[in-house]
Protein backbone atom coordinates (compact mmCIF):
# COMPACT_ATOMS: atom_id res chain seq x y z
CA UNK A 1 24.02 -0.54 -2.80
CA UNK A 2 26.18 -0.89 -0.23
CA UNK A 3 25.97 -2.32 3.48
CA UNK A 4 27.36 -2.05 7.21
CA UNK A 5 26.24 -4.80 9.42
CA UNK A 6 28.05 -5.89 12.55
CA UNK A 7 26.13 -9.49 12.21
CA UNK A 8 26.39 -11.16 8.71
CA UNK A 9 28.05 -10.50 5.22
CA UNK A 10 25.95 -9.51 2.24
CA UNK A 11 22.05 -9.03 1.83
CA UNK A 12 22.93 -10.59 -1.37
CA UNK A 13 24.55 -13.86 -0.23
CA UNK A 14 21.59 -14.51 2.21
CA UNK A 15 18.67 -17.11 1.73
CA UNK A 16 15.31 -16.63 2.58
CA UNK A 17 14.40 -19.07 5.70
CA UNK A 18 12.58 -22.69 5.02
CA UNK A 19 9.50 -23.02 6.64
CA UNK A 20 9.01 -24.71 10.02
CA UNK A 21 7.04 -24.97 13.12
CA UNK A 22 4.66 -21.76 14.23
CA UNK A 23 5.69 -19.11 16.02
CA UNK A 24 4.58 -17.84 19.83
CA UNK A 25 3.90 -15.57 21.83
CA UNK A 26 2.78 -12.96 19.48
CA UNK A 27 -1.12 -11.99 19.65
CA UNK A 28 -3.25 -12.32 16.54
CA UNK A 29 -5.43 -9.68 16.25
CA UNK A 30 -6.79 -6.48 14.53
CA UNK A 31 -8.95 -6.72 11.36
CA UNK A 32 -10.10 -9.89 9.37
CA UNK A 33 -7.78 -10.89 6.49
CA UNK A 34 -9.14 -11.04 2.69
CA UNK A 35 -8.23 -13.02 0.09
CA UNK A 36 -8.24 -16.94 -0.40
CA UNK A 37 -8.13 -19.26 2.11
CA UNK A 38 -5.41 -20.99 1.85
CA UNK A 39 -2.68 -20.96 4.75
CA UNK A 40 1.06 -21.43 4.16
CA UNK A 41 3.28 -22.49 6.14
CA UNK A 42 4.33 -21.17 9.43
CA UNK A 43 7.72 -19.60 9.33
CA UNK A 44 10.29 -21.46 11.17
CA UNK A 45 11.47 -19.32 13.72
CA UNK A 46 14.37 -21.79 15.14
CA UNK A 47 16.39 -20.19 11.72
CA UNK A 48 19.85 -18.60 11.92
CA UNK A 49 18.71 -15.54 10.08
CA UNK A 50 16.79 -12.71 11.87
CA UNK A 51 13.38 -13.83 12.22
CA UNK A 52 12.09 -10.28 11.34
CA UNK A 53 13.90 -7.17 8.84
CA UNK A 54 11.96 -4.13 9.73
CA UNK A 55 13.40 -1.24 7.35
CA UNK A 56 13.37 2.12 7.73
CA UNK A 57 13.83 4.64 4.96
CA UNK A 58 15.10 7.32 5.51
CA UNK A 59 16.38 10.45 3.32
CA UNK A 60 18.40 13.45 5.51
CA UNK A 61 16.69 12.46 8.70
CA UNK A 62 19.68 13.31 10.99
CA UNK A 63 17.64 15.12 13.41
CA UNK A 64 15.40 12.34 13.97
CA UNK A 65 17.32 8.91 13.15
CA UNK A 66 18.98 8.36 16.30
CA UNK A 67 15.71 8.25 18.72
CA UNK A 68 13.63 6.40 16.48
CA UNK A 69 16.45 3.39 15.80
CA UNK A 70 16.84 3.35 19.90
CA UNK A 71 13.60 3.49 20.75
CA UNK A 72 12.36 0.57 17.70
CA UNK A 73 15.33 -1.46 19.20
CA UNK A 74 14.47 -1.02 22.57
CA UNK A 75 11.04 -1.92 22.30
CA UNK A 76 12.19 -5.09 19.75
CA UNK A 77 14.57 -6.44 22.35
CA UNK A 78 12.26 -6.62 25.50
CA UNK A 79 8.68 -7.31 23.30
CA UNK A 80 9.56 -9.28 20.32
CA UNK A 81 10.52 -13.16 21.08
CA UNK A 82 12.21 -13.63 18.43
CA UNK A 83 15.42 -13.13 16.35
CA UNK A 84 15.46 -9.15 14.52
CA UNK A 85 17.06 -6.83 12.10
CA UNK A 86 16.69 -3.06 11.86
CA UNK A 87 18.04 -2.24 8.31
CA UNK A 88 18.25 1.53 7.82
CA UNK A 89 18.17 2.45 4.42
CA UNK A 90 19.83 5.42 3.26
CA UNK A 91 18.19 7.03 0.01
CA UNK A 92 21.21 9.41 -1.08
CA UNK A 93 21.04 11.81 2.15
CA UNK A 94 23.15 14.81 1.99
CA UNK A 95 23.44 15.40 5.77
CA UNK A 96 25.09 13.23 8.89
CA UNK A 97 22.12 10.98 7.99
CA UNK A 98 24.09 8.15 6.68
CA UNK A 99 27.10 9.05 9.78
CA UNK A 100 24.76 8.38 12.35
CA UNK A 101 23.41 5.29 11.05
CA UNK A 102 26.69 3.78 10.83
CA UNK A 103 28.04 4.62 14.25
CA UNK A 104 24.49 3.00 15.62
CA UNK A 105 25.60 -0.02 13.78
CA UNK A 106 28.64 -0.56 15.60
CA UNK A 107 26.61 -0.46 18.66
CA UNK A 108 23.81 -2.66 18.19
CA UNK A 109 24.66 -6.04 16.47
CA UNK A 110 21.00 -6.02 14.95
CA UNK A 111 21.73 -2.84 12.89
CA UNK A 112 22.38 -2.89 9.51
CA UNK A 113 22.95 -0.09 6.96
CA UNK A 114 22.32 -0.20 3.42
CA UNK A 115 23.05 3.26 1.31
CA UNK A 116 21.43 3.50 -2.20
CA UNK A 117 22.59 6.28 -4.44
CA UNK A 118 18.73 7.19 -5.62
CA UNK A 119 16.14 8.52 -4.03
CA UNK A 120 13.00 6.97 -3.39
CA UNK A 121 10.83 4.62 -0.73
CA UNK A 122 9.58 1.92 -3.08
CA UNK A 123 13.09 1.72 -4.82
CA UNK A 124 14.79 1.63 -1.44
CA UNK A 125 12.01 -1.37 0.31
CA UNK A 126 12.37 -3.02 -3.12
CA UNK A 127 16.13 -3.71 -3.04
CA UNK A 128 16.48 -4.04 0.44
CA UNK A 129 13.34 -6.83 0.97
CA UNK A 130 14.50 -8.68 -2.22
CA UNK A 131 18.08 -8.70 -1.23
CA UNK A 132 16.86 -10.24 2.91
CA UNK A 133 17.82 -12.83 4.32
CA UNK A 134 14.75 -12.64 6.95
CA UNK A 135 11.40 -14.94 6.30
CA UNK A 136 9.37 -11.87 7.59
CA UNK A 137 9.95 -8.32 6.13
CA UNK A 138 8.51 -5.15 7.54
CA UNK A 139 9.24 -1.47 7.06
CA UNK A 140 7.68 1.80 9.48
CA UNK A 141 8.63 5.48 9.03
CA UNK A 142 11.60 7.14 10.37
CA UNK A 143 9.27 9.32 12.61
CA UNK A 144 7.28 6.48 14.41
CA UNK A 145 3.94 7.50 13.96
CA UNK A 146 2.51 4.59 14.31
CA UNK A 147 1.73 3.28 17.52
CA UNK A 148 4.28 0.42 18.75
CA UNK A 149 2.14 -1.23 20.13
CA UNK A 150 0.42 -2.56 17.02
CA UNK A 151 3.75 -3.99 15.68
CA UNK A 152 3.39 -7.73 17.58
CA UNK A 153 -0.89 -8.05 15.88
CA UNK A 154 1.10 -6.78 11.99
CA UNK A 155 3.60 -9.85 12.52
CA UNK A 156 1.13 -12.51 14.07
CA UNK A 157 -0.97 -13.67 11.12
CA UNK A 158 2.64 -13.66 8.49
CA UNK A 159 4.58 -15.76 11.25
CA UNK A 160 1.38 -18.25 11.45
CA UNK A 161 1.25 -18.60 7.74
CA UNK A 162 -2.18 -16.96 8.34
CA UNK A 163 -1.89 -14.16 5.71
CA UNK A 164 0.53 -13.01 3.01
CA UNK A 165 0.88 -9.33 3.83
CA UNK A 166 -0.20 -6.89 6.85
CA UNK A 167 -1.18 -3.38 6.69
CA UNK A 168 -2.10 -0.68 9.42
CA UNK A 169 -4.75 1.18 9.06
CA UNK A 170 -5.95 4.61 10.44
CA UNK A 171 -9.08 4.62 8.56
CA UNK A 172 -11.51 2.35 10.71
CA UNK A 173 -13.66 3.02 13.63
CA UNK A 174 -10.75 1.65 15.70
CA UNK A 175 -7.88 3.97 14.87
CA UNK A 176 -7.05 6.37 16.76
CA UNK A 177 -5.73 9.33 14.52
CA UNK A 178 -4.25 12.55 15.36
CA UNK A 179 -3.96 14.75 12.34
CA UNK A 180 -5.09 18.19 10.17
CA UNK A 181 -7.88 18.17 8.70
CA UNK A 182 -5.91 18.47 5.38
CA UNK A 183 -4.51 15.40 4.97
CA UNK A 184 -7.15 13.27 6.62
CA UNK A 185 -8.85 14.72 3.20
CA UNK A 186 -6.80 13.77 1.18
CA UNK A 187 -5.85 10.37 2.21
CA UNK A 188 -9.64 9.46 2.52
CA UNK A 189 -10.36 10.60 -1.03
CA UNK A 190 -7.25 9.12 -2.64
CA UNK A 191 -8.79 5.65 -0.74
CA UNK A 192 -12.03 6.30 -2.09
CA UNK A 193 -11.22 6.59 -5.47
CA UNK A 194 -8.89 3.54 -5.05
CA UNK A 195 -12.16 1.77 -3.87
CA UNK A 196 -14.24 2.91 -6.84
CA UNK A 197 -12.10 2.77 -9.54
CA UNK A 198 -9.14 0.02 -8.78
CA UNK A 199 -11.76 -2.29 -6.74
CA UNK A 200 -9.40 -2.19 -4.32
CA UNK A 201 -10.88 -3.77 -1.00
CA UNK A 202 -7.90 -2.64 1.26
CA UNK A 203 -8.76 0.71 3.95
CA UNK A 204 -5.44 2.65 3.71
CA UNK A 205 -2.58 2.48 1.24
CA UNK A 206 -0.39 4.70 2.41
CA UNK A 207 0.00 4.10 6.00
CA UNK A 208 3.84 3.86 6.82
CA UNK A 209 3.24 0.72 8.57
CA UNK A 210 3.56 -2.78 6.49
CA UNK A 211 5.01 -6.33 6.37
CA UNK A 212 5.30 -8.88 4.33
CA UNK A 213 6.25 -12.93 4.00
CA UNK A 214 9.87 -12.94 2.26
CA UNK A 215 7.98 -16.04 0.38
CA UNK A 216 5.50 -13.82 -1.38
CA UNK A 217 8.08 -10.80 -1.21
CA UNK A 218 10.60 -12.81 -4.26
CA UNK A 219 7.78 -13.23 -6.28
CA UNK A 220 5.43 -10.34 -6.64
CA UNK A 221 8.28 -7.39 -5.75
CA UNK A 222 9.69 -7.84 -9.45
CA UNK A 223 6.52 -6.98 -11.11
CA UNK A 224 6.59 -3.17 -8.71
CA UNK A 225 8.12 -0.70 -11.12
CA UNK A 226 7.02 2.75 -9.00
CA UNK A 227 10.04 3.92 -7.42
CA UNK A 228 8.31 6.58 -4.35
CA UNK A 229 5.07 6.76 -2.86
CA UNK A 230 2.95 4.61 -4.99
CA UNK A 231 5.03 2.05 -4.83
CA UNK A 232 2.60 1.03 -1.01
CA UNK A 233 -0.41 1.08 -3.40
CA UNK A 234 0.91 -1.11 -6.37
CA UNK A 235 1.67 -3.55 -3.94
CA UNK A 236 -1.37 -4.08 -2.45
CA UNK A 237 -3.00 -3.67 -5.70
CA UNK A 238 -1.06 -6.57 -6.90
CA UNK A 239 -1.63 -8.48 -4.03
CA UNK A 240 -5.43 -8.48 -4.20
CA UNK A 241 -5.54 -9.02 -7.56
CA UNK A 242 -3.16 -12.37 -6.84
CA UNK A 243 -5.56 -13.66 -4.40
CA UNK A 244 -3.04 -12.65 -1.39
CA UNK A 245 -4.70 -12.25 2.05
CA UNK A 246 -4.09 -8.65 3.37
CA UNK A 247 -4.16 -8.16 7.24
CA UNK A 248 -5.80 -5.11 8.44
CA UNK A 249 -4.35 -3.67 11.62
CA UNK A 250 -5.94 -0.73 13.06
CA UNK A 251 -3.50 1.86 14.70
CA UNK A 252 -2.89 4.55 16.60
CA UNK A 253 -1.58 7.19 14.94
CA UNK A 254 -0.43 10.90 14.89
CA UNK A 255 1.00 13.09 12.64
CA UNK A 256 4.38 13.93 12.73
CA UNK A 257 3.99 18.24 12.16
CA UNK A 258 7.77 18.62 10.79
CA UNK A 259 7.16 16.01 8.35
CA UNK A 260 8.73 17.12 5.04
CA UNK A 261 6.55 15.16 2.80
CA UNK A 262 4.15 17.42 0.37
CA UNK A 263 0.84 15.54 1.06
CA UNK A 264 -0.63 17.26 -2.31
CA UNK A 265 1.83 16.47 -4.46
CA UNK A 266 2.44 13.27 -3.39
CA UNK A 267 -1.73 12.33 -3.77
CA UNK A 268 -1.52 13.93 -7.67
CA UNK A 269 1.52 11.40 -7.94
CA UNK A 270 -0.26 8.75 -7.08
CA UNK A 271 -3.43 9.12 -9.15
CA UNK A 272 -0.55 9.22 -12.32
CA UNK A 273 0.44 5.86 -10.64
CA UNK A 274 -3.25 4.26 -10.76
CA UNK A 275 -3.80 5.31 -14.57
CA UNK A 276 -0.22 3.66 -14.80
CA UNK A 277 -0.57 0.33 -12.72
CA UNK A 278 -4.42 0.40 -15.05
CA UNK A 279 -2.97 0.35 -18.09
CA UNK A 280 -0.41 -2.21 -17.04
CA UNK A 281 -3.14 -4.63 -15.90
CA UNK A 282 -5.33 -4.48 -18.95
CA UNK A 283 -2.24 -4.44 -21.75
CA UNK A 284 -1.01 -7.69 -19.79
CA UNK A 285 2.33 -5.86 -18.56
CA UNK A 286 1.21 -7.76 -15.35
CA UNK A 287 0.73 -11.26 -15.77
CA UNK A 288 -1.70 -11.81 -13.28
CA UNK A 289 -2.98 -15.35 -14.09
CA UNK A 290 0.64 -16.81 -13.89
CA UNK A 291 1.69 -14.69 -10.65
CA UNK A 292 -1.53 -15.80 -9.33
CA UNK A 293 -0.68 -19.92 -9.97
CA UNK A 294 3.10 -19.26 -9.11
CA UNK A 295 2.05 -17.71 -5.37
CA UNK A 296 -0.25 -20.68 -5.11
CA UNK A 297 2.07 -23.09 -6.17
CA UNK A 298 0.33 -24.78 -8.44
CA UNK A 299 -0.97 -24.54 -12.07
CA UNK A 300 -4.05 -22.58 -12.61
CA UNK A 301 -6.96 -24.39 -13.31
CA UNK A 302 -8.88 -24.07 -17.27
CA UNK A 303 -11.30 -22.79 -15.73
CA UNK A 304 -9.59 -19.88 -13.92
CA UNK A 305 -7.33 -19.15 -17.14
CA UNK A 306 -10.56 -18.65 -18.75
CA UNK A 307 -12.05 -16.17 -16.11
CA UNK A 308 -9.27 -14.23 -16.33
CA UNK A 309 -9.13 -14.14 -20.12
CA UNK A 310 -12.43 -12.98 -19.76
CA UNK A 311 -12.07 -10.87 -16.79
CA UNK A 312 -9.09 -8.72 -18.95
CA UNK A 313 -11.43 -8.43 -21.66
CA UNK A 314 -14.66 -7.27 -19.59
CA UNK A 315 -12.03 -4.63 -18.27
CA UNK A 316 -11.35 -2.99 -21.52
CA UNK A 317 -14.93 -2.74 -22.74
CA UNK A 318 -15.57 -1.68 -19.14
CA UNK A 319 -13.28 1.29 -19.72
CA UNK A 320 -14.32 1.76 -23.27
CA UNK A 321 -17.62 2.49 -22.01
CA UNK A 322 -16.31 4.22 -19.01
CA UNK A 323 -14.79 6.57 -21.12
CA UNK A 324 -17.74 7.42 -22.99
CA UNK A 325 -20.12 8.13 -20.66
CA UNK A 326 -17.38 10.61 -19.37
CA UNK A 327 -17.26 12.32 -22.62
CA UNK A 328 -21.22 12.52 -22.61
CA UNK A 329 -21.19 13.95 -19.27
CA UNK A 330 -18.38 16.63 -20.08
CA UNK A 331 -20.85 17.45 -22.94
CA UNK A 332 -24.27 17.34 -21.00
CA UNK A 333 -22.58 19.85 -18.42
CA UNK A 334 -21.51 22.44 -20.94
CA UNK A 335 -25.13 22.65 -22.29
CA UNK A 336 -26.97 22.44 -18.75
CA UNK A 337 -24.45 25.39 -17.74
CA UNK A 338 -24.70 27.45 -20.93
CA UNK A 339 -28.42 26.91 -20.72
CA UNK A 340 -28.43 28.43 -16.94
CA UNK A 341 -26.16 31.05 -17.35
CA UNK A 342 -28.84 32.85 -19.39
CA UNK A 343 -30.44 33.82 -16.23
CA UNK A 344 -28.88 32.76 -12.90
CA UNK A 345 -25.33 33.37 -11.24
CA UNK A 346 -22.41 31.71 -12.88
CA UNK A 347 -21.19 29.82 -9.63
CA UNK A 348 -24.79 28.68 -9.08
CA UNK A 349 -25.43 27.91 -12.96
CA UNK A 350 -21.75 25.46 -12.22
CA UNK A 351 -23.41 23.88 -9.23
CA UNK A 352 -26.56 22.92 -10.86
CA UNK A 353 -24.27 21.60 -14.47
CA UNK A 354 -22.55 19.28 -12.11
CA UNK A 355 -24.96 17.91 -9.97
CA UNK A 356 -26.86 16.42 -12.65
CA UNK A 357 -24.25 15.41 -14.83
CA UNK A 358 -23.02 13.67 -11.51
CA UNK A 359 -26.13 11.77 -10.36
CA UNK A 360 -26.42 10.76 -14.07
CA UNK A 361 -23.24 9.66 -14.98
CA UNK A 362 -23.45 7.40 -11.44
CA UNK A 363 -26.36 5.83 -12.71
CA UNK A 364 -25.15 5.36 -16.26
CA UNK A 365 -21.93 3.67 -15.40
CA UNK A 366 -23.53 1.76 -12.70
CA UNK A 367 -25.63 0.34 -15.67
CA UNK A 368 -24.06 0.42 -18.79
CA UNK A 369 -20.10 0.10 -17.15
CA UNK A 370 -20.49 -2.29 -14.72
CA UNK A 371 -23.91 -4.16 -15.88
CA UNK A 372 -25.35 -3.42 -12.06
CA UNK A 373 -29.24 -3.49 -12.00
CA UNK A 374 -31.30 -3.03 -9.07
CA UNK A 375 -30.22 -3.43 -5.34
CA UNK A 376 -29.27 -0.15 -3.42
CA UNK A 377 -27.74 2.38 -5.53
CA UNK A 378 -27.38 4.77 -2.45
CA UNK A 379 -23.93 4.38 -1.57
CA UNK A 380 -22.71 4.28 -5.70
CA UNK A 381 -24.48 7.45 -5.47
CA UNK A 382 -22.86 8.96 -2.55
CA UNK A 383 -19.39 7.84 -3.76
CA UNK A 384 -19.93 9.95 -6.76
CA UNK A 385 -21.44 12.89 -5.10
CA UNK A 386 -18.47 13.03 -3.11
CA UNK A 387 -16.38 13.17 -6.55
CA UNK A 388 -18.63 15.75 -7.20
CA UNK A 389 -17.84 17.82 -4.42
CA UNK A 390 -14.15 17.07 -5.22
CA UNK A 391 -14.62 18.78 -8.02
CA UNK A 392 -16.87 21.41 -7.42
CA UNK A 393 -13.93 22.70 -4.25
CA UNK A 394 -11.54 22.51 -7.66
């Protein structure tokens, strides 16, 4: 990894900041945080380090680099009151990419370049945030989709000590999101099944749009091992599972329509990066309990060790059972269809296999899997229907 800055050194020499007074003049605002309630400290913002290291990563974006680093620095310089970095880094680009980024650099003091021979975002935010100097890391994509605008309410709650992490979303009532009808799909089913089979409590993984407290960034980085696209979703995963608060910002957003990411590919990726980042959690890959007391600085209680030993262990039978029912169902739907093929239309004889098999295996996980009796099994229900039209467009 190497890097051109006109300001300091290394990335590796530099120290994350020591807390200190609380920031101002930055709104709070957006979506409540979740996680525990405990505040840390406010970052000190009197530091000789950049307050703030927003990267960008970027892979043979030589068409689009220069306008996006002026306009982010522009709009940095006159609206954000205090100290910045914009570190571009380069993820082996084969065009002027890397050129352009340099010749910026000697132009704007606050630039910095960092060019990593492999490709990939989460490899590229995970050296570049652990090597940063800054108390307050961030990182947007090359094309600006994301509203400006909603940078000062994603810093606000990190600066205050009020939350570990911020995220935009474009997934609540208050985004405003301009895209196809393709890959608003996708992205809401790849969040749904994040909801209903992670427990994940977050709205939108994979908006390109995120910060983080350098503080929590040295600790919980180390255990991301996804190297791409996942690598947004393990971290929030981790994070929630760690007790972190996670700031929900809604944005505005729109879709950039040259955009050379495949949206399909990317989504199948990602669901081979949940079965991963499962397996990791129940075999113990992830120490959660000792993450958890080392973010909190302070020993876990008995107590808490002994929820989570239990917790670990209620996972396994959990998916143990899980798995099960699936197999039943898989069985249940080849003898409903083979039963209706004798004298209705194949397509309709599918429809009817997997509608029932659906509705039942809701209700039998929602029973046996996750021990929930009573209360309102609508929306359980209506989550799995929606699987079930998944699969039924497959």
């Amino acid at each position: 990894m190497t890097l051109t800055d006109s300001t300091s050194g290394t990335l590796q020499d530099a120290a994350v900041a020591p807390p200190g007074p609380p920031s101002a003049g930055l709104p709070s605002t957006g979506l409540p945080s979740r996680g525990r309630a405990v505040r840390r400290a406010p970052v000190d913002t009197r530091t000789a380090v950049p307050v703030l290291d927003v990267t960008i990563p970027v892979f043979n974006e030589e068409r689009d680099l220069e306008e996006c680093l002026r306009r982010l620095h522009n709009h940095l310089h006159d609206s954000f009151p205090h100290s910045f970095r914009i570190t571009v880094a380069d993820n082996a680009s084969t065009d002027g990419t890397l050129k352009i980024a340099e010749r910026l650099a000697r132009e704007f003091p606050e630039l910095a370049v960092v060019h990593l021979d492999e490709k990939g975002r989460g490899n590229a935010l995970r050296k570049v945030w652990l090597a940063s100097p800054s108390p307050v890391l961030a990182y947007m994509d090359v094309d600006l989709s994301t509203d400006l605008a909603a940078l000062p309410p994603l810093l606000a709650p990190l600066i205050s000590g009020h939350s570990d992490l911020a995220i935009g979303t474009r997934l609540t009532r208050n985004s405003r999101v301009v895209r196809g009808p393709k890959r608003e799909f996708i992205s809401r089913s790849y969040n749904l099944m994040l909801h209903s089979f992670m427990g994940a409590r977050f709205s939108d993984a994979q908006c390109g749009f995120k910060a983080i407290r350098a503080d929590v960034a040295q600790q919980i980085l180390p255990y991301t091992v996804d190297n791409s696209w996942f690598f947004d979703t393990e971290l929030l995963v981790l994070a929630e599972r760690c007790g972190l608060r996670v700031h929900e910002v809604p944005v505005d957003w729109v879709d950039d329509p040259d955009s050379s990411v495949d949206v399909l590919r990317t989504a199948l990726a990602d669901v081979r990066g949940m079965a991963r980042l499962t397996r990791d959690l129940v075999y113990g890959r992830i120490p959660v309990p000792e993450l958890r007391a080392a973010l909190a600085r302070g020993p876990l209680p008995a107590s808490s060790r002994e929820d989570e030993q239990t917790r670990g262990s209620s996972l396994f039978g959990q998916l143990v059972r899980f798995a099960v029912i699936g197999a039943a169902s898989t069985l249940a739907y080849l003898l409903i269809f083979l039963f209706c093929r004798g004298f209705m239309d194949p397509q309709l004889a599918n429809f009817l296999a997997l509608l029932i098999t659906a509705v039942a295996n809701t209700g039998a996980n929602r029973r046996f899997t996750f021990g929930i009796q009573g209360g309102n099994p609508v929306r359980h229900h209506f989550e799995g229907l929606i699987v079930f039209g998944i699969g039924l467009l497959l």
